[in-house]
PDBML (XML) file of the C-alpha atoms, coordinates in Angstrom:
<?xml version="1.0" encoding="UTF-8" ?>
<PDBx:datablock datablockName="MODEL"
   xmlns:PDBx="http://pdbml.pdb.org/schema/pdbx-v50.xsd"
   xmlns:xsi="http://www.w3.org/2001/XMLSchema-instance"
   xsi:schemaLocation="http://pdbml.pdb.org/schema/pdbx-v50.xsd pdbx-v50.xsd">
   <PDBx:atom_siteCategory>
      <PDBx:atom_site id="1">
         <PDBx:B_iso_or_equiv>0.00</PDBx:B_iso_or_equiv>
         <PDBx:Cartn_x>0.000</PDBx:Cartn_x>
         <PDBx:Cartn_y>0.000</PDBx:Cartn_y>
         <PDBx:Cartn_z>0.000</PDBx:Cartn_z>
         <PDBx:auth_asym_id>A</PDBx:auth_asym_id>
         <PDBx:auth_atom_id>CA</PDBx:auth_atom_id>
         <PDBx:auth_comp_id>UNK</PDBx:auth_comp_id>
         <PDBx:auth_seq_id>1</PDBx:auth_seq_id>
         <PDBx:group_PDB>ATOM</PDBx:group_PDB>
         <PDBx:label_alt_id xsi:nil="true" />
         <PDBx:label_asym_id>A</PDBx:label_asym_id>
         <PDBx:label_atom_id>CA</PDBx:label_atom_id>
         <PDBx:label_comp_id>UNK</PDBx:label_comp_id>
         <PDBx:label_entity_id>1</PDBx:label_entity_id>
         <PDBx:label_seq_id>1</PDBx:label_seq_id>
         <PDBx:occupancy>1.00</PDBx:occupancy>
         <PDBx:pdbx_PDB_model_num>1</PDBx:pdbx_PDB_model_num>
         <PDBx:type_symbol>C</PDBx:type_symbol>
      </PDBx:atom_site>
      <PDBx:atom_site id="2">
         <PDBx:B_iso_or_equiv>0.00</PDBx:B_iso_or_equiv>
         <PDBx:Cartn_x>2.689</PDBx:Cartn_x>
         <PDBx:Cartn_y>2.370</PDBx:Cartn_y>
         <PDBx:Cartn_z>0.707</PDBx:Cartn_z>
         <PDBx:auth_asym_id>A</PDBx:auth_asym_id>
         <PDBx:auth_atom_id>CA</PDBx:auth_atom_id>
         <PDBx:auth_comp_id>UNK</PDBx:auth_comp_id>
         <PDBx:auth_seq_id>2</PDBx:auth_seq_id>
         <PDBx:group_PDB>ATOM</PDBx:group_PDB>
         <PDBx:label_alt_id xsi:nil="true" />
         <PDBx:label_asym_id>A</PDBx:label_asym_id>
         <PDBx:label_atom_id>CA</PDBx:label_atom_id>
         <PDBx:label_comp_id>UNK</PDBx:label_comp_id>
         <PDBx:label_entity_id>1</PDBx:label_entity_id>
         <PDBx:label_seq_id>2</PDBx:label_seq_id>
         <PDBx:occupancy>1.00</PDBx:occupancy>
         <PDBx:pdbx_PDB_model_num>1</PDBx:pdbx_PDB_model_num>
         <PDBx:type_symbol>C</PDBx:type_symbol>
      </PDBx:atom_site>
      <PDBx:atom_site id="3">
         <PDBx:B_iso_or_equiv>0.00</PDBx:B_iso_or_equiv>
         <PDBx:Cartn_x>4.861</PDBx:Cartn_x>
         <PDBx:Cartn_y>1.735</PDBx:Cartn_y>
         <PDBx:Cartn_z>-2.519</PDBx:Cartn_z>
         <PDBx:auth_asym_id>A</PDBx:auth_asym_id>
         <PDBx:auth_atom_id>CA</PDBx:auth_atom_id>
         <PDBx:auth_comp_id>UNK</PDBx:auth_comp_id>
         <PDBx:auth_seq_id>3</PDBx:auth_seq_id>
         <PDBx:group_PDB>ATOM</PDBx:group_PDB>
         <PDBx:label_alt_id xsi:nil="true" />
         <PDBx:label_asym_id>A</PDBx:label_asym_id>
         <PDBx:label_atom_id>CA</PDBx:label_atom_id>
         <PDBx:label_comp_id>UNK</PDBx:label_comp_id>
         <PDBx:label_entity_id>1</PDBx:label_entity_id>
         <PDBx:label_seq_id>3</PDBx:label_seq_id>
         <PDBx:occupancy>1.00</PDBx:occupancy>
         <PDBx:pdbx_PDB_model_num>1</PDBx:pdbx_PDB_model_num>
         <PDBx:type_symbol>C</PDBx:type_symbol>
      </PDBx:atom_site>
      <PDBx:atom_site id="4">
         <PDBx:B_iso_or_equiv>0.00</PDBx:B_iso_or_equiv>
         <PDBx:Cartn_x>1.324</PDBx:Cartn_x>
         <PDBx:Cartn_y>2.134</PDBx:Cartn_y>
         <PDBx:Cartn_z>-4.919</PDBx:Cartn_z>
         <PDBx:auth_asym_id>A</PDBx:auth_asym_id>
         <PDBx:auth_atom_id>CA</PDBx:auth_atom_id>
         <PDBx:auth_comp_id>UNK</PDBx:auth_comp_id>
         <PDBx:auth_seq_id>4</PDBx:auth_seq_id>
         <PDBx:group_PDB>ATOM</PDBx:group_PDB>
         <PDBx:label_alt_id xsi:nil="true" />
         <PDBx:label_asym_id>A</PDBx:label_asym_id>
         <PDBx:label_atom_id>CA</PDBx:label_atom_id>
         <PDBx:label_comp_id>UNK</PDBx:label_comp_id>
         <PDBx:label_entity_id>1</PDBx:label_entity_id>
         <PDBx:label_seq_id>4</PDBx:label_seq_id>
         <PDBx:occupancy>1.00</PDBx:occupancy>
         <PDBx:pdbx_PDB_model_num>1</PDBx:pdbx_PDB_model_num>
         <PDBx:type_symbol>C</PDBx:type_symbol>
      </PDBx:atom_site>
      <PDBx:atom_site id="5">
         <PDBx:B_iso_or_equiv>0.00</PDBx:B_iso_or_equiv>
         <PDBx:Cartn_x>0.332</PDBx:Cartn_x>
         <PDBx:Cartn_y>5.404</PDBx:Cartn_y>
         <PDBx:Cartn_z>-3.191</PDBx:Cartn_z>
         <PDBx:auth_asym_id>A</PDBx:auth_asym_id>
         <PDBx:auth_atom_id>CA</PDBx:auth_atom_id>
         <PDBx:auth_comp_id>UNK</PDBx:auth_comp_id>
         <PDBx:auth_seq_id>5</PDBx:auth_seq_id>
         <PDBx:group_PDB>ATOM</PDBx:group_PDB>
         <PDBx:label_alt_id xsi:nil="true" />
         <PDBx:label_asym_id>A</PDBx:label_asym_id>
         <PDBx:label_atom_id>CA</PDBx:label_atom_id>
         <PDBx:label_comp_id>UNK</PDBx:label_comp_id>
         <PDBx:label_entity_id>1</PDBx:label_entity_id>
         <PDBx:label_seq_id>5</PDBx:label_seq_id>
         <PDBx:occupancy>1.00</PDBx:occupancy>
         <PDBx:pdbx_PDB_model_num>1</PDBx:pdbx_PDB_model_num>
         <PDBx:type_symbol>C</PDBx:type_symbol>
      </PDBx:atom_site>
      <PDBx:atom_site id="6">
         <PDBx:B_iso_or_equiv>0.00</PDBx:B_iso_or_equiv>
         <PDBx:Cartn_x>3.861</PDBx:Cartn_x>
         <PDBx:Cartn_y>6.606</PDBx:Cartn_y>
         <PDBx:Cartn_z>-3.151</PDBx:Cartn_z>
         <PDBx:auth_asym_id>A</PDBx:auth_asym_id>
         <PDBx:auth_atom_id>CA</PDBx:auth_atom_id>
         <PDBx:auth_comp_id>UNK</PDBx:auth_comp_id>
         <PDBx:auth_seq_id>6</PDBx:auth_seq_id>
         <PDBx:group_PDB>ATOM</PDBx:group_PDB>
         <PDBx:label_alt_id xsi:nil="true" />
         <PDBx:label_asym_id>A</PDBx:label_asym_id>
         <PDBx:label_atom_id>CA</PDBx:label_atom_id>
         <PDBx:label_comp_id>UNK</PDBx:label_comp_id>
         <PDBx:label_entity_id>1</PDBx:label_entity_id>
         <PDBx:label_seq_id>6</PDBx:label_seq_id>
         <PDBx:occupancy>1.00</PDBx:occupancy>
         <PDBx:pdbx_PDB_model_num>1</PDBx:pdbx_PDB_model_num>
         <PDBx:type_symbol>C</PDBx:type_symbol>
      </PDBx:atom_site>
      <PDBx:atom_site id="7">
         <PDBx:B_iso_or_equiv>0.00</PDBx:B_iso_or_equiv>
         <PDBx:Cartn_x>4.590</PDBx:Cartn_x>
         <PDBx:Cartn_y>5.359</PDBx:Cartn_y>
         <PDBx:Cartn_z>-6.957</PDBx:Cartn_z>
         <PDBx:auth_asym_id>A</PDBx:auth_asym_id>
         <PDBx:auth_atom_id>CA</PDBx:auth_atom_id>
         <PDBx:auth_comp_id>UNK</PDBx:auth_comp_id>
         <PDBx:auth_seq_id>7</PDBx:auth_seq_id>
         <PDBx:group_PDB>ATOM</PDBx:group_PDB>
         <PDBx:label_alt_id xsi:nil="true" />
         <PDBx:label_asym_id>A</PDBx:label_asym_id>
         <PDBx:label_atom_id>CA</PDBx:label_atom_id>
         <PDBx:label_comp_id>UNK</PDBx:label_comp_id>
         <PDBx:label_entity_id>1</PDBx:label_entity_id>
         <PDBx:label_seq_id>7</PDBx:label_seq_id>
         <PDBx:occupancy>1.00</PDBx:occupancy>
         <PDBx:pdbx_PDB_model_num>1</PDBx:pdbx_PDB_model_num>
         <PDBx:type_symbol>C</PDBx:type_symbol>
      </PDBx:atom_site>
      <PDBx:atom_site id="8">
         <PDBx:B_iso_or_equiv>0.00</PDBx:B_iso_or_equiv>
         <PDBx:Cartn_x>1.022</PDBx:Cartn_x>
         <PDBx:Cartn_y>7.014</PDBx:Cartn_y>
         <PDBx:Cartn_z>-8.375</PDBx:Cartn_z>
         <PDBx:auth_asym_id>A</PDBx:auth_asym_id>
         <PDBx:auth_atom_id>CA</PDBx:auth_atom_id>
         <PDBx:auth_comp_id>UNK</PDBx:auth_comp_id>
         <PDBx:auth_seq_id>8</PDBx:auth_seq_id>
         <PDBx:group_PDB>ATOM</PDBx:group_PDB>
         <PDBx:label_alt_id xsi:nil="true" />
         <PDBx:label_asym_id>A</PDBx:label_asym_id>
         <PDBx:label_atom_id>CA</PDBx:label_atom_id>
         <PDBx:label_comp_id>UNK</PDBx:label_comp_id>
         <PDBx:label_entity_id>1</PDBx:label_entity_id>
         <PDBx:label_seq_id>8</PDBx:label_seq_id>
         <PDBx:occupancy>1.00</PDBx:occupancy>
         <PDBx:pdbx_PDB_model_num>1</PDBx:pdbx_PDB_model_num>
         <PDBx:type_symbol>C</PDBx:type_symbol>
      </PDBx:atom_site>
      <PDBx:atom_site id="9">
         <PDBx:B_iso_or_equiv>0.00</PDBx:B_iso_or_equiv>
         <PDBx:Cartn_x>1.196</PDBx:Cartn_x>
         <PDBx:Cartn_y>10.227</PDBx:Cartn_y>
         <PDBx:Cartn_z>-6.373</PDBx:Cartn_z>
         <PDBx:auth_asym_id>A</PDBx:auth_asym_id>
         <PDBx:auth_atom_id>CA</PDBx:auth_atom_id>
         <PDBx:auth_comp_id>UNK</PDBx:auth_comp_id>
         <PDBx:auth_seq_id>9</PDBx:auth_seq_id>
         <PDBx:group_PDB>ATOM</PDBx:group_PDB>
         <PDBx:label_alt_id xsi:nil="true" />
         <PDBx:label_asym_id>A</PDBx:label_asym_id>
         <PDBx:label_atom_id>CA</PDBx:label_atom_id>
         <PDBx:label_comp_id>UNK</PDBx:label_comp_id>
         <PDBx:label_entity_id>1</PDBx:label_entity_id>
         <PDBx:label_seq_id>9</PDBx:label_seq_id>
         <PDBx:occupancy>1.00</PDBx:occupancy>
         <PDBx:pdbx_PDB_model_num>1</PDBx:pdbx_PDB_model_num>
         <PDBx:type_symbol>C</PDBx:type_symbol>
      </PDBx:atom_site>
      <PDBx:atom_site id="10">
         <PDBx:B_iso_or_equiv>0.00</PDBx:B_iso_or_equiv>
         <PDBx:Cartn_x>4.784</PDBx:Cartn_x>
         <PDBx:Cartn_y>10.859</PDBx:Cartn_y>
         <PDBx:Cartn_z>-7.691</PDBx:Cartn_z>
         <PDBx:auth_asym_id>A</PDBx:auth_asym_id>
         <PDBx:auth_atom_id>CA</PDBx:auth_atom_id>
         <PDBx:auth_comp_id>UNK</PDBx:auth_comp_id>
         <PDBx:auth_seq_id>10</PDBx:auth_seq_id>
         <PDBx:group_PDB>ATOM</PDBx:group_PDB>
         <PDBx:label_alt_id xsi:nil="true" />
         <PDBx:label_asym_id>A</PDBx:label_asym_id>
         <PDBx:label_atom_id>CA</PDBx:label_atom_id>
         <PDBx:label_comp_id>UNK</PDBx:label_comp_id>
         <PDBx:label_entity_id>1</PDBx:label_entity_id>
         <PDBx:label_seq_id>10</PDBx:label_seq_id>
         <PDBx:occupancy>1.00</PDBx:occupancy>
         <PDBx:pdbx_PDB_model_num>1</PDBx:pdbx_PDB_model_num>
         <PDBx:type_symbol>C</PDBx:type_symbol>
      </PDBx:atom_site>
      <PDBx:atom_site id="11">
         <PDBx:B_iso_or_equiv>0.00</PDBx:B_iso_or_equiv>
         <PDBx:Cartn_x>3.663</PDBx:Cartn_x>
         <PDBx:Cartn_y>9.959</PDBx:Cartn_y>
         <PDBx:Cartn_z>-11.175</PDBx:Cartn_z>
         <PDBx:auth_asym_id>A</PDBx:auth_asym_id>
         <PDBx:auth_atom_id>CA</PDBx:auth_atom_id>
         <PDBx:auth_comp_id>UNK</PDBx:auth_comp_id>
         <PDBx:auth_seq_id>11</PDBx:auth_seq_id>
         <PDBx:group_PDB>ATOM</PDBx:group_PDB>
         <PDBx:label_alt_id xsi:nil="true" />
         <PDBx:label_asym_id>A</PDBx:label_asym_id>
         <PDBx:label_atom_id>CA</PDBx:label_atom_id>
         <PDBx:label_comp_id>UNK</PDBx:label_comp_id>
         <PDBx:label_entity_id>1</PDBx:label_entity_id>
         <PDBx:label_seq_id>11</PDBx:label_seq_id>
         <PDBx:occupancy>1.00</PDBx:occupancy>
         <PDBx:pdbx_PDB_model_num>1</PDBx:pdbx_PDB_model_num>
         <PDBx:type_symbol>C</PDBx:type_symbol>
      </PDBx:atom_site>
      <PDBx:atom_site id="12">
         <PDBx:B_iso_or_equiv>0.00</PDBx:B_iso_or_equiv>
         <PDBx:Cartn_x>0.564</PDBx:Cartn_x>
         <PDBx:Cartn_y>12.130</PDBx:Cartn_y>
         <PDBx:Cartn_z>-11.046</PDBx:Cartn_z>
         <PDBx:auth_asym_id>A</PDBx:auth_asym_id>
         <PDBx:auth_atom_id>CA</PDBx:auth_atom_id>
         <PDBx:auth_comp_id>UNK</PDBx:auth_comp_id>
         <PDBx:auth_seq_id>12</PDBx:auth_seq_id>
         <PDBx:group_PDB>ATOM</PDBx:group_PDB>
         <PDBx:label_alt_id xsi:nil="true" />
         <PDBx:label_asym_id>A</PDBx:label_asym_id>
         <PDBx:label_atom_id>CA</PDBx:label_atom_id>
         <PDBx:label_comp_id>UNK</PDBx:label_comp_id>
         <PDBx:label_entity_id>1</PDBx:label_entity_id>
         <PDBx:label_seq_id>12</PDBx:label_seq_id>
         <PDBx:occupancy>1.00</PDBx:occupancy>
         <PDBx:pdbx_PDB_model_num>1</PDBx:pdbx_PDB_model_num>
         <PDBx:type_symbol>C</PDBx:type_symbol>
      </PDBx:atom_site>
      <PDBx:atom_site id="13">
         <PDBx:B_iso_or_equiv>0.00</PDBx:B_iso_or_equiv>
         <PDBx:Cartn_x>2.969</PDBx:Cartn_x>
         <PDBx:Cartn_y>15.210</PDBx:Cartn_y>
         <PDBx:Cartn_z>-9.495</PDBx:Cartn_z>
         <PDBx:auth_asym_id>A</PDBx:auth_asym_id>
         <PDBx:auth_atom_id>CA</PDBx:auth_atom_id>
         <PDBx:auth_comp_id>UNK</PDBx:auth_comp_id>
         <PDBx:auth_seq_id>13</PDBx:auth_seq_id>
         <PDBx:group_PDB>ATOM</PDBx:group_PDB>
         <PDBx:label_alt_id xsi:nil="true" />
         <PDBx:label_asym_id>A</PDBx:label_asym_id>
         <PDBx:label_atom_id>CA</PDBx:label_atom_id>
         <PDBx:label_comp_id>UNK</PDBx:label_comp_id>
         <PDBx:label_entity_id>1</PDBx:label_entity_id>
         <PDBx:label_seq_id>13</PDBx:label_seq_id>
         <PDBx:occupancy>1.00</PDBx:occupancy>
         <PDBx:pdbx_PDB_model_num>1</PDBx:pdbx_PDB_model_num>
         <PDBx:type_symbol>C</PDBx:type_symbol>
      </PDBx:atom_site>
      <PDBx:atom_site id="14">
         <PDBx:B_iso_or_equiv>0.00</PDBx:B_iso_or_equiv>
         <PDBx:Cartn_x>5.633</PDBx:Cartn_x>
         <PDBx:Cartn_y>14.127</PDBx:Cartn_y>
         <PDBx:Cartn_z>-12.264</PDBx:Cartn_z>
         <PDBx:auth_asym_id>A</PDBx:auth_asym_id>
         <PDBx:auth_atom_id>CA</PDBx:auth_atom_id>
         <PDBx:auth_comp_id>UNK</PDBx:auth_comp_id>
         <PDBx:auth_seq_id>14</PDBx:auth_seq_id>
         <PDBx:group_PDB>ATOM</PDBx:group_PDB>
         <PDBx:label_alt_id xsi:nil="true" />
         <PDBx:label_asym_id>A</PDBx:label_asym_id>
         <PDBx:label_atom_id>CA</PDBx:label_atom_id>
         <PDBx:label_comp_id>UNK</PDBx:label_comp_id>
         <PDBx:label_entity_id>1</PDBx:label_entity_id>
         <PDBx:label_seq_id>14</PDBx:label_seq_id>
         <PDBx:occupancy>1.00</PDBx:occupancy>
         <PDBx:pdbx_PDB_model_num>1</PDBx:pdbx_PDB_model_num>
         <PDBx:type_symbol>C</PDBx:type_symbol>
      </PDBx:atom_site>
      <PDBx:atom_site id="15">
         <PDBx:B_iso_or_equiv>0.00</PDBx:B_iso_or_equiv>
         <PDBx:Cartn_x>2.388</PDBx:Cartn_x>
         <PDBx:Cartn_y>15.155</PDBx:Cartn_y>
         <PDBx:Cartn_z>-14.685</PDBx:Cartn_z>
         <PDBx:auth_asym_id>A</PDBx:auth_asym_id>
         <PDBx:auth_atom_id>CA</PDBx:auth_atom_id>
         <PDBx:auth_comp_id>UNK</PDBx:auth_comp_id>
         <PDBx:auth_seq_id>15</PDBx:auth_seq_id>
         <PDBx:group_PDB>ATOM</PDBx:group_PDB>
         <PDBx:label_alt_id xsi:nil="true" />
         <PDBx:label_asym_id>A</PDBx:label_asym_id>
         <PDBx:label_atom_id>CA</PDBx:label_atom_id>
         <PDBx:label_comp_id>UNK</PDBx:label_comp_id>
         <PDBx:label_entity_id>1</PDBx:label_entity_id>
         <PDBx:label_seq_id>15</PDBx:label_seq_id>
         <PDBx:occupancy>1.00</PDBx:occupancy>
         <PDBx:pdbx_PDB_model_num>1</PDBx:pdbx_PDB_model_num>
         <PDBx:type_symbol>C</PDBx:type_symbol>
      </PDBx:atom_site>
      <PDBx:atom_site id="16">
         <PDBx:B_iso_or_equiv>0.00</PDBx:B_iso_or_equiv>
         <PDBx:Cartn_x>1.446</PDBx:Cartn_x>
         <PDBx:Cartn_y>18.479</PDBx:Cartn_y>
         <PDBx:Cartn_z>-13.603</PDBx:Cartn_z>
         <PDBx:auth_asym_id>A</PDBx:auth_asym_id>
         <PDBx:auth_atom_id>CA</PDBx:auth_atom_id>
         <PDBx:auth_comp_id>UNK</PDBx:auth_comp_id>
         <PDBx:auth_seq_id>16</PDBx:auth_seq_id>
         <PDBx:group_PDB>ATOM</PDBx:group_PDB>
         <PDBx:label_alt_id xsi:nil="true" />
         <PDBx:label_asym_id>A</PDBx:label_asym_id>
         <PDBx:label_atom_id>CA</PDBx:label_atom_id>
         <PDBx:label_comp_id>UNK</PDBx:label_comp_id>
         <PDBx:label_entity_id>1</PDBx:label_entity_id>
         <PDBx:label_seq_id>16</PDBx:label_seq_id>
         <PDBx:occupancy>1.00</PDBx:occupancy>
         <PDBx:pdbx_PDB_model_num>1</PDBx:pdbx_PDB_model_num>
         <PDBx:type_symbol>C</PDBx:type_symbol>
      </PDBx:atom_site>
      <PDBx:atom_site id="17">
         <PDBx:B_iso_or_equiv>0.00</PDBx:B_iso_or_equiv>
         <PDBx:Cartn_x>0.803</PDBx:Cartn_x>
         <PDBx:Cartn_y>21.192</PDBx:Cartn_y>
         <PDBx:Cartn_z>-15.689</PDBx:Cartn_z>
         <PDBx:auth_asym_id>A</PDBx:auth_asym_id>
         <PDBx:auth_atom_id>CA</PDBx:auth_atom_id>
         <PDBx:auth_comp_id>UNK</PDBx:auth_comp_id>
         <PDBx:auth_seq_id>17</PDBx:auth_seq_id>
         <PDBx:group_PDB>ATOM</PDBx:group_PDB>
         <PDBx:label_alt_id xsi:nil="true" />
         <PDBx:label_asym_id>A</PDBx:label_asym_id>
         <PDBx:label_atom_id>CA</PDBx:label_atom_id>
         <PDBx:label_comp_id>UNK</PDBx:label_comp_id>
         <PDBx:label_entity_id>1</PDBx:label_entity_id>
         <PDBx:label_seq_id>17</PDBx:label_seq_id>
         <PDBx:occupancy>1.00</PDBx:occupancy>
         <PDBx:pdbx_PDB_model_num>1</PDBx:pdbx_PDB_model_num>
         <PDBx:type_symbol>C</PDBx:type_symbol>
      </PDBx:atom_site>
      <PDBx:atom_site id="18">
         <PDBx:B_iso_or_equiv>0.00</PDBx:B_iso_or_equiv>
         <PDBx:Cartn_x>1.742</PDBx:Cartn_x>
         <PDBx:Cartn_y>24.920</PDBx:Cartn_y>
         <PDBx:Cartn_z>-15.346</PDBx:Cartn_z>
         <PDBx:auth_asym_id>A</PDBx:auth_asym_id>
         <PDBx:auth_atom_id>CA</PDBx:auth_atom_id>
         <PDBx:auth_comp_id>UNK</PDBx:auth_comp_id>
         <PDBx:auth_seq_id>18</PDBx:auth_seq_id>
         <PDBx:group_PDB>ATOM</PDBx:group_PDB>
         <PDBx:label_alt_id xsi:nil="true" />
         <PDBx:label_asym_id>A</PDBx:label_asym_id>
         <PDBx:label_atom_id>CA</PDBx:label_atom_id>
         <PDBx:label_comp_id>UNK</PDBx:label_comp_id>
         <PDBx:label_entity_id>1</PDBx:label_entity_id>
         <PDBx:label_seq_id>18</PDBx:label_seq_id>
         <PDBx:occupancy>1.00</PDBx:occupancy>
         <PDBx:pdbx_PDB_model_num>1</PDBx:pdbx_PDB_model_num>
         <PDBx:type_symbol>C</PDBx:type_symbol>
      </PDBx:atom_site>
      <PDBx:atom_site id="19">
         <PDBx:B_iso_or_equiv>0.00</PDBx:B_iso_or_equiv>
         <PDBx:Cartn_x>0.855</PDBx:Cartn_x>
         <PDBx:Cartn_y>26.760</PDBx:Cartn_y>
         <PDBx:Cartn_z>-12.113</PDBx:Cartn_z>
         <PDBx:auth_asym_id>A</PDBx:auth_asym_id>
         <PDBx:auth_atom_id>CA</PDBx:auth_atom_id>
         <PDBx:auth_comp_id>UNK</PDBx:auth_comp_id>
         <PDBx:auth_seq_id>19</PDBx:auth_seq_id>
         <PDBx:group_PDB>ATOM</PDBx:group_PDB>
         <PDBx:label_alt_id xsi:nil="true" />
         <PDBx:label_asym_id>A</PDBx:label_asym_id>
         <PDBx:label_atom_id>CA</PDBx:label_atom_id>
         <PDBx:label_comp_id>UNK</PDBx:label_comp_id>
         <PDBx:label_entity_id>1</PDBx:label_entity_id>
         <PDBx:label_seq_id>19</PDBx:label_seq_id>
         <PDBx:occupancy>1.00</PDBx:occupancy>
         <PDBx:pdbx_PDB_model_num>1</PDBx:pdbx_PDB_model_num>
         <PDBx:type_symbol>C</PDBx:type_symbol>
      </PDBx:atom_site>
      <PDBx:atom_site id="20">
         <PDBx:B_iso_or_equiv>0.00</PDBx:B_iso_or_equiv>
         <PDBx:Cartn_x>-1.932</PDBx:Cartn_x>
         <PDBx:Cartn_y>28.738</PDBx:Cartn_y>
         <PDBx:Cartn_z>-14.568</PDBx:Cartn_z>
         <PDBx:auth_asym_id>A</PDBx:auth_asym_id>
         <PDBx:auth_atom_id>CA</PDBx:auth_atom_id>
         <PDBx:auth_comp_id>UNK</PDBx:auth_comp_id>
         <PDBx:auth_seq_id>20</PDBx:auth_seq_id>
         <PDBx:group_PDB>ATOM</PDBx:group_PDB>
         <PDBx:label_alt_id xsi:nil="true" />
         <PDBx:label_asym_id>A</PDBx:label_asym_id>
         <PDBx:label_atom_id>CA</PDBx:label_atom_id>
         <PDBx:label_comp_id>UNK</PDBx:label_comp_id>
         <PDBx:label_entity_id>1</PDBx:label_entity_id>
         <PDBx:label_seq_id>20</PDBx:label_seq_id>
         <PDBx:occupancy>1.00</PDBx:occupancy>
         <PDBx:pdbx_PDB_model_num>1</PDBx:pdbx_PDB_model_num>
         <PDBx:type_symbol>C</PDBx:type_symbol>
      </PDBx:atom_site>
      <PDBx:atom_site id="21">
         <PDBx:B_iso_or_equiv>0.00</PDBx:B_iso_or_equiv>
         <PDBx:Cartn_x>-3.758</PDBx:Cartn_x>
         <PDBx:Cartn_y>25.603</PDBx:Cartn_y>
         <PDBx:Cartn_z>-14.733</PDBx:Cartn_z>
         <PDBx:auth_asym_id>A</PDBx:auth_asym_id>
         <PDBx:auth_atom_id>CA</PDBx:auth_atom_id>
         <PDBx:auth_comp_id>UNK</PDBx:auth_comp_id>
         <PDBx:auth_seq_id>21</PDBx:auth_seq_id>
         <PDBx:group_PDB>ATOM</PDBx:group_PDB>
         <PDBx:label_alt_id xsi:nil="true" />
         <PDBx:label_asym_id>A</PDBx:label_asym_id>
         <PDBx:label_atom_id>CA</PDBx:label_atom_id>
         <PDBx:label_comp_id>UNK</PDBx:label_comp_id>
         <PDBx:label_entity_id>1</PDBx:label_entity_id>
         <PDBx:label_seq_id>21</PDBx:label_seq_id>
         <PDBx:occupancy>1.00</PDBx:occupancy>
         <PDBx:pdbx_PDB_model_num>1</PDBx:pdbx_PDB_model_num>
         <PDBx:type_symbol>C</PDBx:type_symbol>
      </PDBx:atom_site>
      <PDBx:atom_site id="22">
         <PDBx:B_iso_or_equiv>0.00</PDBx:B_iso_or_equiv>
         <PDBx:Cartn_x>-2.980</PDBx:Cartn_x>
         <PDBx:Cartn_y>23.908</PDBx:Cartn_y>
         <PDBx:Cartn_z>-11.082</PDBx:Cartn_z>
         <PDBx:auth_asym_id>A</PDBx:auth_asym_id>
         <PDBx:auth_atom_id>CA</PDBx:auth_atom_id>
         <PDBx:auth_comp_id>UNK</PDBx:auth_comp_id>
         <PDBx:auth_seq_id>22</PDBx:auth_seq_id>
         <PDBx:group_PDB>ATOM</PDBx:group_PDB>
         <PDBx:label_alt_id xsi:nil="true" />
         <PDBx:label_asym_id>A</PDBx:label_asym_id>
         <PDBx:label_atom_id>CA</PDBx:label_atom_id>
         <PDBx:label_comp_id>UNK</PDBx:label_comp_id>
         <PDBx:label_entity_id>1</PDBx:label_entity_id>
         <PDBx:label_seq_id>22</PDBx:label_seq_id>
         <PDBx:occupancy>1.00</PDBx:occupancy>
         <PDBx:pdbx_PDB_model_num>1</PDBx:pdbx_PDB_model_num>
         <PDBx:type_symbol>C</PDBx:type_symbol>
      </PDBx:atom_site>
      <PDBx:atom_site id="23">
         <PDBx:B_iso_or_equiv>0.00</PDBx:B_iso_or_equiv>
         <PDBx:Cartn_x>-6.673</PDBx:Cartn_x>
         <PDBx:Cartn_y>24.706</PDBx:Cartn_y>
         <PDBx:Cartn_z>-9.592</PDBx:Cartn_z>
         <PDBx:auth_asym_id>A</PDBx:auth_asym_id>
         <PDBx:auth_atom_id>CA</PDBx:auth_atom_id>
         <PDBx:auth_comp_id>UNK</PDBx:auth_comp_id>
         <PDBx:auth_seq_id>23</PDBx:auth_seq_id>
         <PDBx:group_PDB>ATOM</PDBx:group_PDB>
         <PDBx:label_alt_id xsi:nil="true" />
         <PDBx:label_asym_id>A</PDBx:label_asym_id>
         <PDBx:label_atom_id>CA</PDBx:label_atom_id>
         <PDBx:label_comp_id>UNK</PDBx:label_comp_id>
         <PDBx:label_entity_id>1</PDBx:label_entity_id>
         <PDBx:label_seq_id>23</PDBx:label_seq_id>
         <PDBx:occupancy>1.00</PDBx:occupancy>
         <PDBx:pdbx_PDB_model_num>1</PDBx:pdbx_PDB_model_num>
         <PDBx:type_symbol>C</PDBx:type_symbol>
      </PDBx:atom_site>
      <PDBx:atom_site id="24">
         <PDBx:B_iso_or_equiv>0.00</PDBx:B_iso_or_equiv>
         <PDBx:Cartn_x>-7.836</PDBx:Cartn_x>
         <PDBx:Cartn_y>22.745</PDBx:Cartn_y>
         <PDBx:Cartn_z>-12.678</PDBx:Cartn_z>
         <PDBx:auth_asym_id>A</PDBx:auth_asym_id>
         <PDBx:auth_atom_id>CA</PDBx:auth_atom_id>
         <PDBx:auth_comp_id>UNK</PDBx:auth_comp_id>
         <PDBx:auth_seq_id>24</PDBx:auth_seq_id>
         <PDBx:group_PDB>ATOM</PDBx:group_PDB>
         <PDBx:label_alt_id xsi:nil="true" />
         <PDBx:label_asym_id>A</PDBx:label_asym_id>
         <PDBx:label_atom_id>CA</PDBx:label_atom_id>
         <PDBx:label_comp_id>UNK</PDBx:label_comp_id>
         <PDBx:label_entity_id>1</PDBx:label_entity_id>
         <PDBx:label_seq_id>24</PDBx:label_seq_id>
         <PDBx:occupancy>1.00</PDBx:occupancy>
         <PDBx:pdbx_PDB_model_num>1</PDBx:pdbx_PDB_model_num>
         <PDBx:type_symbol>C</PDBx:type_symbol>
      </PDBx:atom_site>
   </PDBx:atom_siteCategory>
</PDBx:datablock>
């Protein structure tokens, strides 16, 4: 459980757009 959350949350912040578009 650790490694999955850890793994898809740092994928997912590894995605992030621009700050413009970060409430979105």
């Amino acid at each position: 459980f650790i490694t999955v959350t850890l793994v898809a949350h740092r994928t997912l912040y590894e995605a992030r757009p621009a700050a413009s578009h970060l409430t979105e």
